[in-house]
Protein backbone atom coordinates (compact mmCIF):
# COMPACT_ATOMS: atom_id res chain seq x y z
CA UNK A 1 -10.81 36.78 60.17
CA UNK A 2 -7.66 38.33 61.96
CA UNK A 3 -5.65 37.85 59.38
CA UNK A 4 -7.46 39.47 57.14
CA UNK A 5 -8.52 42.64 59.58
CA UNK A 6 -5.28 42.71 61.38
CA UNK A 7 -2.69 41.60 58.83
CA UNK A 8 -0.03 43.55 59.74
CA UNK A 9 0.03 43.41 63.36
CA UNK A 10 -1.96 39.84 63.44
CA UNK A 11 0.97 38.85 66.03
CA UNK A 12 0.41 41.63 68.47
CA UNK A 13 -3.64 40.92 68.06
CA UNK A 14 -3.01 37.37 68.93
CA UNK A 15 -0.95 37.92 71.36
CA UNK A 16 -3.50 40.59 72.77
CA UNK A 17 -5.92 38.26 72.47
CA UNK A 18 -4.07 35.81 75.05
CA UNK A 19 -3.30 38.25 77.38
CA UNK A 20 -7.01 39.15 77.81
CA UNK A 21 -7.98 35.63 78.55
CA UNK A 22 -5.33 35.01 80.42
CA UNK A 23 -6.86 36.44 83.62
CA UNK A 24 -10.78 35.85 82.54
CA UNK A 25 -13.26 34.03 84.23
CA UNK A 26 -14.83 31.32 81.99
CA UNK A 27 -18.07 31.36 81.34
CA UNK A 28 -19.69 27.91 79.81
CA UNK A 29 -19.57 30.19 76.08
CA UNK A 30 -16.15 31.44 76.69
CA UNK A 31 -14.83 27.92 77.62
CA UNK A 32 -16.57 26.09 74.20
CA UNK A 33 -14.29 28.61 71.84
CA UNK A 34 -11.09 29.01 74.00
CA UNK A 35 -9.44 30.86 71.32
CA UNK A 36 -6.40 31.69 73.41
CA UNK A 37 -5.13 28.20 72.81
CA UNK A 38 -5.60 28.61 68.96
CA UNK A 39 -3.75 31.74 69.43
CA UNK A 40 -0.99 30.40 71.41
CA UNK A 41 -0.83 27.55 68.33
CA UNK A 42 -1.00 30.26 65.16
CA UNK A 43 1.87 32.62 67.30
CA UNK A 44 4.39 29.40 67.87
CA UNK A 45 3.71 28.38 64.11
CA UNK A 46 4.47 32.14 63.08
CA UNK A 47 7.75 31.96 65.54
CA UNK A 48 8.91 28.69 63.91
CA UNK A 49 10.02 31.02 60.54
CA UNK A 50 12.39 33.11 62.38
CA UNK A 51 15.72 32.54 63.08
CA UNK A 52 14.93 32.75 66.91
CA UNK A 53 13.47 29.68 66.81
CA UNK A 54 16.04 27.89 66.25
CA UNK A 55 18.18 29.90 68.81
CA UNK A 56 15.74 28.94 71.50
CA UNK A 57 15.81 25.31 70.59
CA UNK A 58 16.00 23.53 73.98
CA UNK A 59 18.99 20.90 73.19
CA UNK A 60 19.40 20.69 76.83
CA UNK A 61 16.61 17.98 76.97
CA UNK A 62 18.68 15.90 75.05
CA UNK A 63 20.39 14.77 78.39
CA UNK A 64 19.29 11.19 79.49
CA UNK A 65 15.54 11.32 81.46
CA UNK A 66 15.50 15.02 81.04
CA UNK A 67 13.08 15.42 78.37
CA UNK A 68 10.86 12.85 80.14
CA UNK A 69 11.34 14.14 83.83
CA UNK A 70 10.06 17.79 81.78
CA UNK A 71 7.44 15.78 80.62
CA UNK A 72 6.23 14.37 83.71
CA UNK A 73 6.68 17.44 85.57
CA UNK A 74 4.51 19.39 83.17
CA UNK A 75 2.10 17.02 83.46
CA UNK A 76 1.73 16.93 87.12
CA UNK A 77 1.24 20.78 87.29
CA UNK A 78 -1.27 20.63 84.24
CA UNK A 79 -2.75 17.85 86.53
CA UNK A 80 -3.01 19.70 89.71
CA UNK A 81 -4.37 22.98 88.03
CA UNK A 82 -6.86 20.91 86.78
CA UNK A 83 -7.96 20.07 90.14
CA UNK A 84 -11.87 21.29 91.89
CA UNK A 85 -9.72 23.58 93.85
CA UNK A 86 -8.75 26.08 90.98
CA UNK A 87 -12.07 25.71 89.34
CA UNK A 88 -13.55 29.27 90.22
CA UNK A 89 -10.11 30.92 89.85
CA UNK A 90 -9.56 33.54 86.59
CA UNK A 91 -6.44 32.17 85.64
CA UNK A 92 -7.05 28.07 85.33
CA UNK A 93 -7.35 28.09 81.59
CA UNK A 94 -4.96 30.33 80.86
CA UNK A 95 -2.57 28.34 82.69
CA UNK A 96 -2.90 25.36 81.05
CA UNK A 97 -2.96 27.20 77.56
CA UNK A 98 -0.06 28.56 77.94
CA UNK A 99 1.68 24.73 79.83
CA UNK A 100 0.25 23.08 76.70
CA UNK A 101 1.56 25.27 74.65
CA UNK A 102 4.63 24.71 76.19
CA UNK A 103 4.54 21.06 75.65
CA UNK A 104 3.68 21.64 71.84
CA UNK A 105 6.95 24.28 71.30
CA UNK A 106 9.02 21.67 72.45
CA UNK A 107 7.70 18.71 70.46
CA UNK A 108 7.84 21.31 67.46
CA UNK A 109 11.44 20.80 66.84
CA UNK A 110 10.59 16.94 65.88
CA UNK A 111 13.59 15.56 68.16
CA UNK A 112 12.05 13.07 70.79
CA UNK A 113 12.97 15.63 73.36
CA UNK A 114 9.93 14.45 75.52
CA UNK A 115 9.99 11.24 75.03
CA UNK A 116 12.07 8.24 72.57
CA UNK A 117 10.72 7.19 69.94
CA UNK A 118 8.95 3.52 71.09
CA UNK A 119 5.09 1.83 70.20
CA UNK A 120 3.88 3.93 73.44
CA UNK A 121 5.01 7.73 71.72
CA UNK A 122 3.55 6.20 68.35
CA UNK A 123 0.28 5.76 69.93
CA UNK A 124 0.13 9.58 71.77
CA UNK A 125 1.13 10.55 68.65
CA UNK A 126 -1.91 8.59 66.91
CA UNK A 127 -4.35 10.04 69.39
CA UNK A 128 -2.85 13.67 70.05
CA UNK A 129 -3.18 13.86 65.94
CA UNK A 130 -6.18 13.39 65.80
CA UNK A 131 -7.61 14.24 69.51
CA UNK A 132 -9.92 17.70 68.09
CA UNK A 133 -11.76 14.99 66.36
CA UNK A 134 -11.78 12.54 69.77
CA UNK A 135 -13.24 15.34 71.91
CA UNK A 136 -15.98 16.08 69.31
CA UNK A 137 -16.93 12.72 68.55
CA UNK A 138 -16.55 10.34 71.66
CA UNK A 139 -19.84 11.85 73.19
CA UNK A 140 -22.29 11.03 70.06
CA UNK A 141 -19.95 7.61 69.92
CA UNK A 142 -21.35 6.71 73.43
CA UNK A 143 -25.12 7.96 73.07
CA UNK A 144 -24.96 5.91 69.56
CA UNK A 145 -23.95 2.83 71.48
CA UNK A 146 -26.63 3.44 74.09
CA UNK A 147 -29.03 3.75 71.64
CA UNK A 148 -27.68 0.33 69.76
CA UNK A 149 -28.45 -1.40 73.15
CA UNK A 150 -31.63 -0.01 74.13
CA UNK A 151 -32.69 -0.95 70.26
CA UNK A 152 -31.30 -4.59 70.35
CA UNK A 153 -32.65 -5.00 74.15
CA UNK A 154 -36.57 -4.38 72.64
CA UNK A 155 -36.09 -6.40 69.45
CA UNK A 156 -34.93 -9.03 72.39
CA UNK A 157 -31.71 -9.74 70.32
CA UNK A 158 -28.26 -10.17 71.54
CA UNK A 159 -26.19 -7.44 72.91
CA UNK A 160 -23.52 -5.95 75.07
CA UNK A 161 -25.94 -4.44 77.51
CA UNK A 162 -25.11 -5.02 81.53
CA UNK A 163 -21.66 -5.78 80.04
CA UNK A 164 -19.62 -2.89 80.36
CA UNK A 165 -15.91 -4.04 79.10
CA UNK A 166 -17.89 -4.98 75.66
CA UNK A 167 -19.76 -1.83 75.71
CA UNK A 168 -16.58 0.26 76.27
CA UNK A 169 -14.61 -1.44 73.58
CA UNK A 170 -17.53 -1.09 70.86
CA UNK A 171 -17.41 2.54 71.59
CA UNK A 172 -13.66 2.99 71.63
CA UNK A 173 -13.70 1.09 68.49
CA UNK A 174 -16.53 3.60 67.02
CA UNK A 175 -14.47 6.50 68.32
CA UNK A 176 -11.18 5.46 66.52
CA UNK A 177 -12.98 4.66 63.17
CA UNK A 178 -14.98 7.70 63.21
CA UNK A 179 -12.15 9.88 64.07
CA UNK A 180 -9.96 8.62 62.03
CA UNK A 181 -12.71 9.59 59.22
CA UNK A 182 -13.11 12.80 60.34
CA UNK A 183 -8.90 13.39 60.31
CA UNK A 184 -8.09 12.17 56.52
CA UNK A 185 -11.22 13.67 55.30
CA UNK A 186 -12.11 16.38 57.11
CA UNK A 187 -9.44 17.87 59.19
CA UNK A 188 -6.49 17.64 56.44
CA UNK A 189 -8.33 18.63 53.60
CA UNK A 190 -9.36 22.07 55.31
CA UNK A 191 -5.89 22.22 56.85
CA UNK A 192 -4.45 22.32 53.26
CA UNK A 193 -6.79 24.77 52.26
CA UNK A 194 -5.49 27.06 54.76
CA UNK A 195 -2.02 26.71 53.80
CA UNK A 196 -2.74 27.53 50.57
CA UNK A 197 -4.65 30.66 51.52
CA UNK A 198 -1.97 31.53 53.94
CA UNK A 199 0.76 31.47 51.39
CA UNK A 200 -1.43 33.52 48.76
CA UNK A 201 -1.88 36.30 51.40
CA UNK A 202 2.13 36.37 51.77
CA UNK A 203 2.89 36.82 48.48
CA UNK A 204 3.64 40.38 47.64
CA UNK A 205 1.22 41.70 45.46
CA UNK A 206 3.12 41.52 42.34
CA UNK A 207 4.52 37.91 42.53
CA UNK A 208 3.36 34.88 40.60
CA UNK A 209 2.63 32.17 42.43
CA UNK A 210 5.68 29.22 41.62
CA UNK A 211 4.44 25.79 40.39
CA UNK A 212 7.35 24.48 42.68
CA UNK A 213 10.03 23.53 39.33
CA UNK A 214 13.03 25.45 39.37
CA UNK A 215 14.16 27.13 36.18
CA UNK A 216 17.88 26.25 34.74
């Protein structure tokens, strides 16, 4: 919707839109949409076509244990703003939109600045992929379980029930597949859509869309 009201200054609205938040009290509606984050997200993907982008690359993490010493550091702060002391204050979530966001510009550049690659980075990279779909699905994952048990418990058949290291696993296991799911079939498609739509509305109004071949 902002890009089609506010095409022309859509980086100054999001960026408005940020700054508002930044200092507002949640309220339970307020903290379902948290559109400052998505903001913060569509104004570092907008950033990542200019030449300044590059300029502010931060090569300095390349030195040995700093990208991962930036890493833990980050998360200890995100950690300890997260804590029941900062719970009533205005600027919690702001905070920790704008230290995520943080975290996200770095891993932008695609250089292992936070961390090497290794099978632990592969797996955050598995689950932070695909973690919109997590936090919307783990919730219905574990009252489906429940259910399962309560069902199989009545029809006196055997289940996981009093056992909770089975119980967790099923559930994890229901999370994954279900998230997975929701990432190749939901989330992709519609993010390809909005590529597409995005690149239409940035063509000047007399160009013809390119099939991608170049011409000799």
């Amino acid at each position: 919707m902002l890009i089609l009201l506010c095409r022309k200054y859509l980086v100054w609205a999001l960026v408005l839109l940020v700054a508002v938040q930044l200092f507002t009290l949640r309220t339970p509606i307020l903290m379902v949409i948290r559109t400052d984050a998505l903001a913060l997200g569509v104004l570092l993907a907008i950033w990542s076509a200019q030449p300044s982008y590059r300029r502010w690359e931060p090569t300095f993490l390349r030195r040995p244990w700093a990208g991962l010493a930036a890493l833990l550091a980050l998360s200890l702060v995100l950690g300890f703003i997260a804590t029941d002391r900062f719970t009533f204050t205005h600027y919690r979530i702001g905070v920790i939109a704008l230290l995520c966001a943080l975290l996200v510009w770095i891993a932008s550049y695609n250089r292992d600045y936070l961390m090497p690659g290794c099978l632990i980075k592969s797996l955050m990279t598995w689950v932070g992929s695909r973690s919109y779909g997590i936090y919307l699905i783990h919730i219905p994952a574990y009252l489906l379980v429940r259910e399962g048990i309560f069902r199989l418990q009545a029809a006196n058949l055997p289940n996981p029930g009093g056992h909770p290291i089975p119980t967790l696993l099923i559930a994890f296991g229901l999370i994954a597949v279900l998230s997975e799911l929701n990432y190749r079939f939901v989330e992709m498609p519609m993010r390809r859509r909005g590529v597409s739509l995005v690149q239409r509305l940035s063509l000047p109004p007399n160009a013809v869309p390119s099939s991608g071949a170049t011409s000799c």
